[in-house]
C-alpha atoms as a PDB file:
ATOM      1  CA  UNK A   1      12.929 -25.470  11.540  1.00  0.00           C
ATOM      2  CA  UNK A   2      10.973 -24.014   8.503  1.00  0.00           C
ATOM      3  CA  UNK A   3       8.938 -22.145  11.326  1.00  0.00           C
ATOM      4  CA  UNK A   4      12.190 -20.339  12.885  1.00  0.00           C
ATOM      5  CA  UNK A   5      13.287 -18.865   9.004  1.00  0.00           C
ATOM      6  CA  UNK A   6       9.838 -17.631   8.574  1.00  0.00           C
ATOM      7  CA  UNK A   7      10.294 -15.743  11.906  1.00  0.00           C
ATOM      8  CA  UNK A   8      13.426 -14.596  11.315  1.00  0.00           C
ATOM      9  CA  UNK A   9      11.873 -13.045   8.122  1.00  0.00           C
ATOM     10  CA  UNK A  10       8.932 -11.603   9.561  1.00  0.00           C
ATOM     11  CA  UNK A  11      11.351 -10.054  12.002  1.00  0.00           C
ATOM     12  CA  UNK A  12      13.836  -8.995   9.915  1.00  0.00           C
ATOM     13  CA  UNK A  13      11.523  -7.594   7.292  1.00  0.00           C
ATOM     14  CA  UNK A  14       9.081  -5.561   9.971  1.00  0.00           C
ATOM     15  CA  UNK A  15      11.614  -4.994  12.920  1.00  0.00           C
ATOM     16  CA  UNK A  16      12.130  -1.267  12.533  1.00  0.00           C
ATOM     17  CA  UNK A  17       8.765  -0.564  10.869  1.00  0.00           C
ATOM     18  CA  UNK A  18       6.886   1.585  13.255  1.00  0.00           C
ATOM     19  CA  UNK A  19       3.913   1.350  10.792  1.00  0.00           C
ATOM     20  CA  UNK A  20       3.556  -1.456   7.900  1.00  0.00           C
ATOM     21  CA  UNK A  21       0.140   0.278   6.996  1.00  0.00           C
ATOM     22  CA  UNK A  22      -1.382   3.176   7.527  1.00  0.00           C
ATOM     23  CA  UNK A  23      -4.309   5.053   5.736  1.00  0.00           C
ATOM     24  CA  UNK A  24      -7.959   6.292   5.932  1.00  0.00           C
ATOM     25  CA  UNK A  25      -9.713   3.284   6.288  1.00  0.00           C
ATOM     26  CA  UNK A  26      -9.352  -0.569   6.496  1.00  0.00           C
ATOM     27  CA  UNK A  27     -11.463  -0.742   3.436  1.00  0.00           C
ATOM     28  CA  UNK A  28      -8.509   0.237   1.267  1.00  0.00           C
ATOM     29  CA  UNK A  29      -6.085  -2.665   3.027  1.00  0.00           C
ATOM     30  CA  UNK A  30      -8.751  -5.396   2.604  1.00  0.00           C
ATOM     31  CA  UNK A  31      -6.442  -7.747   0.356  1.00  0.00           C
ATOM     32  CA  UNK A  32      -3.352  -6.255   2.140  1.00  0.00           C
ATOM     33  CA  UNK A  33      -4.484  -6.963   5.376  1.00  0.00           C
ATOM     34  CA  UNK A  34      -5.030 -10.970   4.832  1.00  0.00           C
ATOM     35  CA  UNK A  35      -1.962 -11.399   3.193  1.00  0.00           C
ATOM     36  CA  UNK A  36      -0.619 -10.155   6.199  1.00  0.00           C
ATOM     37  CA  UNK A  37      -2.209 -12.356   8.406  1.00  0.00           C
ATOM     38  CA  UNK A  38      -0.862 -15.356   6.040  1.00  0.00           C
ATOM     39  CA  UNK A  39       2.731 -13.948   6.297  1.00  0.00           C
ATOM     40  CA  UNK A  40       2.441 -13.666  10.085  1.00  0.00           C
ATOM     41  CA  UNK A  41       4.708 -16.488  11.527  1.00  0.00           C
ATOM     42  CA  UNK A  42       3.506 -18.526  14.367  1.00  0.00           C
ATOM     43  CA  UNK A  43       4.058 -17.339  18.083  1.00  0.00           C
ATOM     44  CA  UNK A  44       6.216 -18.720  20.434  1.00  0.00           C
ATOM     45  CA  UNK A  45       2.841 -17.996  23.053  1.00  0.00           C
ATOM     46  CA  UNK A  46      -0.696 -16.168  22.379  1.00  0.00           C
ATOM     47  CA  UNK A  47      -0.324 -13.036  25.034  1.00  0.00           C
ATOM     48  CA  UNK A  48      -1.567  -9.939  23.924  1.00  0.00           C
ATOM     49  CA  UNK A  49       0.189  -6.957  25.253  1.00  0.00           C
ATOM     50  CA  UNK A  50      -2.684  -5.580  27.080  1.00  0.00           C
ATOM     51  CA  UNK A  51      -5.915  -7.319  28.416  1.00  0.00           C
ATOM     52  CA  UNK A  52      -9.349  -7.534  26.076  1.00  0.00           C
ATOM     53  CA  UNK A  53     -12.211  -8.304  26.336  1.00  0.00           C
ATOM     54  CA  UNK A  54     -12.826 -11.011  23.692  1.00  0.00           C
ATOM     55  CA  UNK A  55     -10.948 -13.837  22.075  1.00  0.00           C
ATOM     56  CA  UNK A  56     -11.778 -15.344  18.793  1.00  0.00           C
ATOM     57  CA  UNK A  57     -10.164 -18.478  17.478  1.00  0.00           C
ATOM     58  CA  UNK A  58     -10.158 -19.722  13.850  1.00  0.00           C
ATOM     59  CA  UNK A  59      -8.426 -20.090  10.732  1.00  0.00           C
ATOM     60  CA  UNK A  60      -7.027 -17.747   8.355  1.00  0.00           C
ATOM     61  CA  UNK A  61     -10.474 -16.981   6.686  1.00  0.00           C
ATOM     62  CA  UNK A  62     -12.931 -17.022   9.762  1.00  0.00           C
ATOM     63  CA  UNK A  63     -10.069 -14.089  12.079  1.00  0.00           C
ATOM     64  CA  UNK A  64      -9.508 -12.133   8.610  1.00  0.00           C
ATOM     65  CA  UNK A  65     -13.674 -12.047   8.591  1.00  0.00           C
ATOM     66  CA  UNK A  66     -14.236 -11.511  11.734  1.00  0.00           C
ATOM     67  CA  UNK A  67     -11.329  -8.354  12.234  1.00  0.00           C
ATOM     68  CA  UNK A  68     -12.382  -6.562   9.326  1.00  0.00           C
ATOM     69  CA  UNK A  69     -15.837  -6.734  10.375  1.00  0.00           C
ATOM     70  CA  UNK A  70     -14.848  -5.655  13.931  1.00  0.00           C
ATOM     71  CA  UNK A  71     -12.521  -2.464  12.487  1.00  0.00           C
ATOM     72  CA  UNK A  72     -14.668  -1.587   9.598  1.00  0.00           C
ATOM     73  CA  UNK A  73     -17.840  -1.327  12.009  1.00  0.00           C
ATOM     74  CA  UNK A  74     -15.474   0.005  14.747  1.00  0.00           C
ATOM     75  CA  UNK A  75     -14.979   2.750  11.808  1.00  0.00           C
ATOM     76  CA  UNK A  76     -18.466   3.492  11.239  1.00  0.00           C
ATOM     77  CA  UNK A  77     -19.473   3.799  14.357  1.00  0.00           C
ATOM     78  CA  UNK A  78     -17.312   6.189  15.363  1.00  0.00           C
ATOM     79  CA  UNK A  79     -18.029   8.398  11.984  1.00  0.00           C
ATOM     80  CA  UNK A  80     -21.427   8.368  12.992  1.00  0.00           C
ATOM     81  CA  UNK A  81     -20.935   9.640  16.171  1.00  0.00           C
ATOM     82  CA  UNK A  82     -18.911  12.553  14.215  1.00  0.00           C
ATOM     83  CA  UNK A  83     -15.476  11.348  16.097  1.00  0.00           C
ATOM     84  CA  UNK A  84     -12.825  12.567  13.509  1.00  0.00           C
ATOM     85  CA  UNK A  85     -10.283   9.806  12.647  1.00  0.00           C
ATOM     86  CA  UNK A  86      -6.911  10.040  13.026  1.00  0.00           C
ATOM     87  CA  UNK A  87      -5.427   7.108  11.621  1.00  0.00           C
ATOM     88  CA  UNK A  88      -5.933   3.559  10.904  1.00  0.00           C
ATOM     89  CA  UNK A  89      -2.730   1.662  11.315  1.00  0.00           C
ATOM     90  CA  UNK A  90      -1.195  -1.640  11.586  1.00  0.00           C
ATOM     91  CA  UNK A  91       2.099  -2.467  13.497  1.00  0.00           C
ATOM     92  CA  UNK A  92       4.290  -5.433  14.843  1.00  0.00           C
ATOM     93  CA  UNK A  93       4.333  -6.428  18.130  1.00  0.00           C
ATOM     94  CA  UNK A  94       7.541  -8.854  19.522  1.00  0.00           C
ATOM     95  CA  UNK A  95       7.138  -9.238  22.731  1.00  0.00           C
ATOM     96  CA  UNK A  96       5.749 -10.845  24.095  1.00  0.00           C
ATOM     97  CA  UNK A  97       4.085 -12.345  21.171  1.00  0.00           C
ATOM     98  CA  UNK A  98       4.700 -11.868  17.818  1.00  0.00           C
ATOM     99  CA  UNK A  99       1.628 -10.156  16.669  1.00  0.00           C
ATOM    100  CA  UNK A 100      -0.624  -7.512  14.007  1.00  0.00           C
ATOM    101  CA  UNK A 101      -1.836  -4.831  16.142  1.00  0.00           C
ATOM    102  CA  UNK A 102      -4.624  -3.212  14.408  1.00  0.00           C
ATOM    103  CA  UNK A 103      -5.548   0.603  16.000  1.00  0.00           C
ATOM    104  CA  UNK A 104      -7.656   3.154  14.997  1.00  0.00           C
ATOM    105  CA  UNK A 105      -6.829   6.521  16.258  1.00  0.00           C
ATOM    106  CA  UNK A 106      -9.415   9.421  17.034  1.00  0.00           C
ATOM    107  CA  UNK A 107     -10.780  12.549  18.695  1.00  0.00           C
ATOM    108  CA  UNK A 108     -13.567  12.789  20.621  1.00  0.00           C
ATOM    109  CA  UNK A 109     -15.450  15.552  20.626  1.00  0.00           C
ATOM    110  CA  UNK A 110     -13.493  16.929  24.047  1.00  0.00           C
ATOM    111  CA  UNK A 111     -10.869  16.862  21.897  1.00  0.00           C
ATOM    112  CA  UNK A 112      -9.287  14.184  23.459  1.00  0.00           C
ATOM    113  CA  UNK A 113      -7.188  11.575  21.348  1.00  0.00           C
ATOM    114  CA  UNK A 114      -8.079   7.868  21.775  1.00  0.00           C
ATOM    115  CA  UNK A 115      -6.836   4.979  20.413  1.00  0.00           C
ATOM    116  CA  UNK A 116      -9.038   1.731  19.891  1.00  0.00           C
ATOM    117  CA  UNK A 117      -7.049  -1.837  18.919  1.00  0.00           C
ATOM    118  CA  UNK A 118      -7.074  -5.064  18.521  1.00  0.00           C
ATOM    119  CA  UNK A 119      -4.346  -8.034  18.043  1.00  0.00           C
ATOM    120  CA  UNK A 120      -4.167 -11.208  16.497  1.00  0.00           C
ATOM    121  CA  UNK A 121      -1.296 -13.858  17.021  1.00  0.00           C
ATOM    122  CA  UNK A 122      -0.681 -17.216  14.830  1.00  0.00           C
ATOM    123  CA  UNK A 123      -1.140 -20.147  17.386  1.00  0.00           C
ATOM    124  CA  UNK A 124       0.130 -22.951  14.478  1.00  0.00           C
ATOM    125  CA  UNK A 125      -0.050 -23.715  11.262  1.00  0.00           C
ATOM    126  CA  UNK A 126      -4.151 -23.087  10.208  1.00  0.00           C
ATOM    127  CA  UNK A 127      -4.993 -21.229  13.668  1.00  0.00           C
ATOM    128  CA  UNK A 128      -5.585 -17.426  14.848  1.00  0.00           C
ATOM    129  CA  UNK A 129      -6.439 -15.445  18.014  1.00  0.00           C
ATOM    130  CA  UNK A 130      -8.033 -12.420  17.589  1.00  0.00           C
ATOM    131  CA  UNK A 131      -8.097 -10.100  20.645  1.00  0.00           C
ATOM    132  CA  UNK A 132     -10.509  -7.181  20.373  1.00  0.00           C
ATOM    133  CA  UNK A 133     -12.364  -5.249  22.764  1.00  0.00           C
ATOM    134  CA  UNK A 134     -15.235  -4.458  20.284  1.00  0.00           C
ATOM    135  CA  UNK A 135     -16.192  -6.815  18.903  1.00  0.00           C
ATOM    136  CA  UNK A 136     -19.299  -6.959  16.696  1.00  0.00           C
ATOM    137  CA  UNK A 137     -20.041  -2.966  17.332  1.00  0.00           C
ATOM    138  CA  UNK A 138     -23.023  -2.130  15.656  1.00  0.00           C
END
């Protein structure tokens, strides 16, 4: 039952947020973004809302690791291809899991605006998925 009230109160407290972060760079959300994770309540099922490449499964410590190493090199990489960023951002996802969706948002150099995510959902009490696509990208 304790599971349903923190639920409730992830949902009621993030329902209508379009954004619960947004800024620069993941570097200035490093503490903010694991708290996060350890607020995120635990998911009815693990389905990300779109299909990736990768899955990574851990604890609190070992996904928070492993996503900020994914968007912070994700970052990089794209500065040093001289891609201006847009935006990083995290959002909510309900459905179909409740989930973090981390994006970064950028322009190529055709101008064109891309977005690159990732998701993580809790699976129970100690465990994580993270979804990504780029994983590990330098």
């Amino acid at each position: 039952m304790a599971e349903l009230g923190v639920q409730a109160d992830f949902l009621e407290k993030y329902k209508d947020a379009g954004r619960i972060w947004s800024g620069p760079s993941f570097l200035g959300y490093m503490e903010g973004l694991k708290a996060l994770l350890a607020e995120l309540p635990v998911s009815p099922a693990a389905i990300p809302t779109k299909e990736y490449h990768y899955s990574l499964t851990g604890n609190l410590d070992f996904v928070y690791g492993e996503l900020l190493y994914s968007l912070t090199g994700t970052e990089g990489l794209l500065r040093d291809k001289a891609f201006p960023l847009q935006e990083c951002y995290i959002r909510p996802l309900f459905s179909p899991s409740v989930a973090l969706e981390c994006g970064i948002r950028y322009r190529t150099k055709a101008g064109e605006e891309v977005a690159r995510t990732c998701e993580v959902v809790r699976t129970d009490e100690t465990g994580y998925i993270l979804f990504t696509d780029y994983h590990r990208p330098l």
